[in-house]
C-alpha atoms as a PDB file:
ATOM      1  CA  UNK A   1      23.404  13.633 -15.127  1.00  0.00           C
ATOM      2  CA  UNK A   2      19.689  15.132 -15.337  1.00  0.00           C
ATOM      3  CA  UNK A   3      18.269  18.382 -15.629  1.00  0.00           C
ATOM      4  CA  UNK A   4      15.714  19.293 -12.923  1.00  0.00           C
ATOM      5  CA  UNK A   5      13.476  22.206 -14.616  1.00  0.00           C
ATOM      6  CA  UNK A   6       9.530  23.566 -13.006  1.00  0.00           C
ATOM      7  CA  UNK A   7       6.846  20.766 -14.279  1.00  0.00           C
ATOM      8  CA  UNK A   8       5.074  23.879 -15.858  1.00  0.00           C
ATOM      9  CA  UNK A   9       7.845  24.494 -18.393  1.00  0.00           C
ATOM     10  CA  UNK A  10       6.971  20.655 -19.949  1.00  0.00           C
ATOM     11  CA  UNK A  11       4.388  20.346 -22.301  1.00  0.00           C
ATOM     12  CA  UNK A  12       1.462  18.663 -20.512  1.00  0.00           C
ATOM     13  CA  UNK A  13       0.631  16.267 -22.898  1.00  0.00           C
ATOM     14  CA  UNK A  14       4.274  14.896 -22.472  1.00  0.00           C
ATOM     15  CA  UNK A  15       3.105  14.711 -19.104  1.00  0.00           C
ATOM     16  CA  UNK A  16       0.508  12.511 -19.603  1.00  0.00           C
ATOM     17  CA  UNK A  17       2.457  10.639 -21.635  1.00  0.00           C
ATOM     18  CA  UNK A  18       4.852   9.590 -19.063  1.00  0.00           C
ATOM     19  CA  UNK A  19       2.126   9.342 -16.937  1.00  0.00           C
ATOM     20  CA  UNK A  20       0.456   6.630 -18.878  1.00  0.00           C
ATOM     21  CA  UNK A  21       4.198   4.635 -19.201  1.00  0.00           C
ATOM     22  CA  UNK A  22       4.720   5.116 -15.552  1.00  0.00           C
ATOM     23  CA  UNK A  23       1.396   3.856 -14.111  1.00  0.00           C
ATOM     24  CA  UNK A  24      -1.378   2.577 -17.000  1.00  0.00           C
ATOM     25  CA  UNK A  25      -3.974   4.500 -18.612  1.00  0.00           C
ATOM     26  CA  UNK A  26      -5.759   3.536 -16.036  1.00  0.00           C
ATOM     27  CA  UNK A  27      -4.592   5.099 -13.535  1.00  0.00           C
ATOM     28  CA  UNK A  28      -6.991   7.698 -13.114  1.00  0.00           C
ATOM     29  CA  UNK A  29      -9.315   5.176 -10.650  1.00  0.00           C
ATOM     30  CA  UNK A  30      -6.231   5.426  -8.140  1.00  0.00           C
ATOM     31  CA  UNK A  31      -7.363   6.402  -4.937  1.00  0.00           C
ATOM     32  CA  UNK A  32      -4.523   8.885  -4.845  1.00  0.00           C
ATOM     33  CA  UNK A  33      -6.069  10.434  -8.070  1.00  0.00           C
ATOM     34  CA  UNK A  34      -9.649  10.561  -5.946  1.00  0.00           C
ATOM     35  CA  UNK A  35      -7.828  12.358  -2.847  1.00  0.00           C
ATOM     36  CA  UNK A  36      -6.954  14.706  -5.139  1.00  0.00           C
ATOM     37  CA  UNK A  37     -10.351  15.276  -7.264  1.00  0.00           C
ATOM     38  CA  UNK A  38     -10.643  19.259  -8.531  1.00  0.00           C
ATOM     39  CA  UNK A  39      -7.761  20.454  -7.594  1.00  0.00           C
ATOM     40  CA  UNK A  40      -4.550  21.475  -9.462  1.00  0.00           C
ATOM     41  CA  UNK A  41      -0.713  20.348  -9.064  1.00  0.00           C
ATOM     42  CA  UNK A  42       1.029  23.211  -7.415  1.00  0.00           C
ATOM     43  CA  UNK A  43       3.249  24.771  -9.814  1.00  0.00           C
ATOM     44  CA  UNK A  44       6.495  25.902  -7.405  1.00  0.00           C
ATOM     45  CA  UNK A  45       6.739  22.385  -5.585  1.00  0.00           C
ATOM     46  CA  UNK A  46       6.744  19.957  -9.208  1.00  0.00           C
ATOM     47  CA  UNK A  47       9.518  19.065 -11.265  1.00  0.00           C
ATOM     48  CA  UNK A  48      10.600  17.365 -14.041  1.00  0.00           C
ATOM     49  CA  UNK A  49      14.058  15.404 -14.703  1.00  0.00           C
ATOM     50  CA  UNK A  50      15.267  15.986 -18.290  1.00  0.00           C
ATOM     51  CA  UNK A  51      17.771  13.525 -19.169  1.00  0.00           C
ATOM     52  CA  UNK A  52      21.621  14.520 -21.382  1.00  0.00           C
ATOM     53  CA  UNK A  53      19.426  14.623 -24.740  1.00  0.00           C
ATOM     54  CA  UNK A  54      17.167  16.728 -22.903  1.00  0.00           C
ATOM     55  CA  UNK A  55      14.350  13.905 -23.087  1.00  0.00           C
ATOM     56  CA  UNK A  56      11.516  13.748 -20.649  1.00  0.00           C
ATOM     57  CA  UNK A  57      12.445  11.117 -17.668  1.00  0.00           C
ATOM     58  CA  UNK A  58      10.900  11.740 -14.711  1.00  0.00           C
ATOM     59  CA  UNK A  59       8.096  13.892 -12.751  1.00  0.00           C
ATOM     60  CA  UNK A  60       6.730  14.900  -9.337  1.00  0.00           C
ATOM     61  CA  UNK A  61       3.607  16.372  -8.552  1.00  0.00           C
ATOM     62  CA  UNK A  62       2.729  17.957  -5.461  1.00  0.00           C
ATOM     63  CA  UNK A  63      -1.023  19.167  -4.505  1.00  0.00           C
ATOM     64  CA  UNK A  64      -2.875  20.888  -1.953  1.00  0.00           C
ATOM     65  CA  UNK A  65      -5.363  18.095   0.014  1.00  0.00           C
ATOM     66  CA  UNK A  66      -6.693  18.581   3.754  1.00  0.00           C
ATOM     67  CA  UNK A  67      -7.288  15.453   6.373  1.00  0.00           C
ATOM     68  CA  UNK A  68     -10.774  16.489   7.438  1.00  0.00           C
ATOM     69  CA  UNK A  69     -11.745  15.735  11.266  1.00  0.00           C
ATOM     70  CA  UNK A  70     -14.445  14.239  12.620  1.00  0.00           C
ATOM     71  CA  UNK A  71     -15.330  17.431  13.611  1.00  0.00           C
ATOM     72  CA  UNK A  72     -15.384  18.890  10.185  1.00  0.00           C
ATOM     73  CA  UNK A  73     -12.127  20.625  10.438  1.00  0.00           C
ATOM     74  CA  UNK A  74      -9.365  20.408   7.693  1.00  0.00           C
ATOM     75  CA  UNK A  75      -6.108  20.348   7.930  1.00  0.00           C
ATOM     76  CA  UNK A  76      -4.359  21.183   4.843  1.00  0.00           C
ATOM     77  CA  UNK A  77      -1.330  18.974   3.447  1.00  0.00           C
ATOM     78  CA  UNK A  78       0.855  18.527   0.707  1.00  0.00           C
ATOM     79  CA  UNK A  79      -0.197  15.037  -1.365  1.00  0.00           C
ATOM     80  CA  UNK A  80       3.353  14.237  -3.020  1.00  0.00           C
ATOM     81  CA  UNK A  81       2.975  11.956  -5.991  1.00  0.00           C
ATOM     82  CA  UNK A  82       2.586  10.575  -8.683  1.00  0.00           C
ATOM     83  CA  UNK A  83       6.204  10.535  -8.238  1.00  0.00           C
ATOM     84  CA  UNK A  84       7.059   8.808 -11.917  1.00  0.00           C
ATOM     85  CA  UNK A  85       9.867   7.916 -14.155  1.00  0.00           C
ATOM     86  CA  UNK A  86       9.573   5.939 -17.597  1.00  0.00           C
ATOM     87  CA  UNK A  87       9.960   2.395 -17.068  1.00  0.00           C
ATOM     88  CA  UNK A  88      13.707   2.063 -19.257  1.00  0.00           C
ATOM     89  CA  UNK A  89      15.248   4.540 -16.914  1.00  0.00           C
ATOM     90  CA  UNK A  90      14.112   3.339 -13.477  1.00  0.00           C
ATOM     91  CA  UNK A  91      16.837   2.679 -10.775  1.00  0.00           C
ATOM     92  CA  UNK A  92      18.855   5.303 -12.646  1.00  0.00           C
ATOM     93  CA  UNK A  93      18.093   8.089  -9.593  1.00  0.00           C
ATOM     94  CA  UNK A  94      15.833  10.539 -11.248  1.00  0.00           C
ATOM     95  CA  UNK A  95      12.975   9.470  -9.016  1.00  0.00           C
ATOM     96  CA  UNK A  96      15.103   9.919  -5.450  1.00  0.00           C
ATOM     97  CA  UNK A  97      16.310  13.434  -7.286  1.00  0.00           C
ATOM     98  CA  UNK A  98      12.968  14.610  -7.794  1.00  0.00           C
ATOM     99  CA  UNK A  99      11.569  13.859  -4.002  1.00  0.00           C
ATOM    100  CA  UNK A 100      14.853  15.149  -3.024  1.00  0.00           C
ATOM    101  CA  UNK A 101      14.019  18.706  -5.145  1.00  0.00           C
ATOM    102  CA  UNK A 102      10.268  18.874  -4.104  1.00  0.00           C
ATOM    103  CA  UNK A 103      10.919  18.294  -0.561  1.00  0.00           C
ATOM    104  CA  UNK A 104      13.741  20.845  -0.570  1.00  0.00           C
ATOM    105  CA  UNK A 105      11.471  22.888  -2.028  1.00  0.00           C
ATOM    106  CA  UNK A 106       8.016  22.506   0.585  1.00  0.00           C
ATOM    107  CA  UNK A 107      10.694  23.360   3.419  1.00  0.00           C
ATOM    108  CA  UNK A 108      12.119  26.587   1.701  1.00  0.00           C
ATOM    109  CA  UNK A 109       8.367  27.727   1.202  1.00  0.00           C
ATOM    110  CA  UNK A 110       7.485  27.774   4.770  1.00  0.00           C
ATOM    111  CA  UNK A 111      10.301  29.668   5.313  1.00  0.00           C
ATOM    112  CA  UNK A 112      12.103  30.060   8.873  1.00  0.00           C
ATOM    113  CA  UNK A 113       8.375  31.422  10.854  1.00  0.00           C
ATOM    114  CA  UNK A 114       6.358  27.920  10.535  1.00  0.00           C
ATOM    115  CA  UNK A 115       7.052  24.349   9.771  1.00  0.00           C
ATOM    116  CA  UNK A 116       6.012  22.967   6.560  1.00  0.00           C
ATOM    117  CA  UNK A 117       2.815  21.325   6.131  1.00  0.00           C
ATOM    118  CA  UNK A 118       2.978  17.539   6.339  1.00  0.00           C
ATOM    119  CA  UNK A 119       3.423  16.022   3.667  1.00  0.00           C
ATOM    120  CA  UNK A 120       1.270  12.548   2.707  1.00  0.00           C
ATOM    121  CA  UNK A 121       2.122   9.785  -0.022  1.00  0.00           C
ATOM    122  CA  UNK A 122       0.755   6.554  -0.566  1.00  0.00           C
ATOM    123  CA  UNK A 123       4.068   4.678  -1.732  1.00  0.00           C
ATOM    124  CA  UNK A 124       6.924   2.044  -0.176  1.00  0.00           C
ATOM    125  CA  UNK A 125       6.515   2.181   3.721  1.00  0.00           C
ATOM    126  CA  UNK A 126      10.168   0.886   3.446  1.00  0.00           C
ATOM    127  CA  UNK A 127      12.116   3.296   0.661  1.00  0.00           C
ATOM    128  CA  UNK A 128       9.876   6.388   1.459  1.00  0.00           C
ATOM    129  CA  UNK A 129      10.552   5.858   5.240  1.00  0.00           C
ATOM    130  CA  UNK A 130      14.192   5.052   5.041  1.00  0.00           C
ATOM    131  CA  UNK A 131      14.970   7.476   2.421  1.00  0.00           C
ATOM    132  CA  UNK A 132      12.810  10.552   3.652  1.00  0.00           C
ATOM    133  CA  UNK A 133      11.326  10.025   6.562  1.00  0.00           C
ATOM    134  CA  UNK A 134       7.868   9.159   5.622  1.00  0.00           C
ATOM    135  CA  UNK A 135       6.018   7.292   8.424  1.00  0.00           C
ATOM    136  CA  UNK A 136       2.586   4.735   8.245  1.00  0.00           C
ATOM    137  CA  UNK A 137       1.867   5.307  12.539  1.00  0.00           C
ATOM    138  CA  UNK A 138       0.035   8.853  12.838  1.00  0.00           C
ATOM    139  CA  UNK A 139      -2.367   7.419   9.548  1.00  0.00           C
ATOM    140  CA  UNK A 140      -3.505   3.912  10.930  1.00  0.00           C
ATOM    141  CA  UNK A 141      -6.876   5.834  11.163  1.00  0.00           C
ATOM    142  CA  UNK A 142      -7.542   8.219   8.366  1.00  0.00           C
ATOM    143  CA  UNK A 143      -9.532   7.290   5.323  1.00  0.00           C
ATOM    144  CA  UNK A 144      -9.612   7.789   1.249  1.00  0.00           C
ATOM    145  CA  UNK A 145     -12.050   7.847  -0.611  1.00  0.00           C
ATOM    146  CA  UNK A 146     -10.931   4.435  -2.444  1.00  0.00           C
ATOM    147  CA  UNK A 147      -9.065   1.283  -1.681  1.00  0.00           C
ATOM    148  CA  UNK A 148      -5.784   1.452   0.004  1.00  0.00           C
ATOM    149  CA  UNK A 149      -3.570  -0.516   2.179  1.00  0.00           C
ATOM    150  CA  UNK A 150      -3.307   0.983   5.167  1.00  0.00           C
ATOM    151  CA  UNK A 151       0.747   0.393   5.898  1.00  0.00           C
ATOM    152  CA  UNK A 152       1.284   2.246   2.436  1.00  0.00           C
ATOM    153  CA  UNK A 153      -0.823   5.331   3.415  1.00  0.00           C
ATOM    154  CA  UNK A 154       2.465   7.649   4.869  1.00  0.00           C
ATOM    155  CA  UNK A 155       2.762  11.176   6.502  1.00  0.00           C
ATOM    156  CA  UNK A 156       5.925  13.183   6.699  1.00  0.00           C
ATOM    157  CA  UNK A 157       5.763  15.571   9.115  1.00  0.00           C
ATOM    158  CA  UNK A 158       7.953  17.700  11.746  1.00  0.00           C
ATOM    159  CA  UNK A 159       6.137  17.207  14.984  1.00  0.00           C
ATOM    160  CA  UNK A 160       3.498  14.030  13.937  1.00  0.00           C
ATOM    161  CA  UNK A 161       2.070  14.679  17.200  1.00  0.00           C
ATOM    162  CA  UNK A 162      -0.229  17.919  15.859  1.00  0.00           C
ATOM    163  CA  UNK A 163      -1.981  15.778  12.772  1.00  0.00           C
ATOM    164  CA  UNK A 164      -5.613  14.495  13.686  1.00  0.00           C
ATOM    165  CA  UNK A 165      -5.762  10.549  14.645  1.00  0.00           C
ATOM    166  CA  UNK A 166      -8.772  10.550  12.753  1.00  0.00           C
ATOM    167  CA  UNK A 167      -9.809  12.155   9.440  1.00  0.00           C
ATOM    168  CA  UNK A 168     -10.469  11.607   5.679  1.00  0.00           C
ATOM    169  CA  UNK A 169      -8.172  12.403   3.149  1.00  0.00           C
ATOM    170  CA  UNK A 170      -9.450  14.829   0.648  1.00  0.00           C
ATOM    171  CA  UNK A 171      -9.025  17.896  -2.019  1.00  0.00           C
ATOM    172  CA  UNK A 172      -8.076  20.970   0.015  1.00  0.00           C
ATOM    173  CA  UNK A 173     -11.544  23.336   0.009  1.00  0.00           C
ATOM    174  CA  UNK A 174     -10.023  26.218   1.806  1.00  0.00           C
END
């Protein structure tokens, strides 16, 4: 059984850390990381998974981003990820537990009076889809600024119908 606790109560270097395990110390040239350029992890909607000793498992990081128009206009999301556990304790559920808890929590922000901003990944068309309804249609023409494959570039959102066909991923500026 794990702990879920607010990413800000972990030491960030532990972050890191985990970081580094999960993905490479290089994983800083991610196009993810470049979507996400000068802006800061939101604090209410990131977790971490402590495991029975209280060591540091898993994290999830959401941020604020915006799919810019070719109009100009942004529309602000939620970029969900890195979603990471260390590589000895995948498979073991922290890393469904902590999408589960940050999800949970992006629907109980917006409250009953709006729907939640959509949500956008690049991850498994097949687990994110199946497992949380993340979808690869409405993004088949955004950009990033960076390599991607297209059919992992995903969008959760309540009515898919109101995001932009076109746009370019981004850092939220509002």
């Amino acid at each position: 059984m794990a702990t879920l606790v607010p990413l800000a109560a972990i030491d960030p270097e532990l972050v890191e850390q985990l970081l580094d395990r999960a993905f490479g110390p290089e994983r800083h040239a991610r196009t993810a990381y470049r979507i996400r350029t000068g802006t800061d992890w939101l604090p209410s909607l990131s977790f971490a998974a402590l495991d029975t000793e209280e060591y540091l498992v898993g994290t999830i990081q959401l941020w604020p981003v915006a799919l810019t128009d070719p109009d100009g206009r942004q529309h602000p999301m939620l970029m969900v990820g890195p979603v990471a556990v260390v590589p000895e304790r995948q498979s073991e559920g922290f890393g469904k537990m902590l999408m589960i808890a940050a999800l949970e929590a992006v629907e109980t922000s917006a409250g009953n009076a709006a729907p939640a901003l959509p949500q956008v990944m690049i991850g498994d068309p097949d687990y994110y889809g199946r497992f949380f309804g993340f979808a690869a249609a409405p993004t088949q023409a955004w950009h990033c600024p960076g390599p991607f494959e297209r059919e992992r570039l995903l969008v959760r959102c309540a009515n898919p119908a109101v995001l932009p066909a076109k746009g370019m991923l981004g850092p939220w500026q509002g």
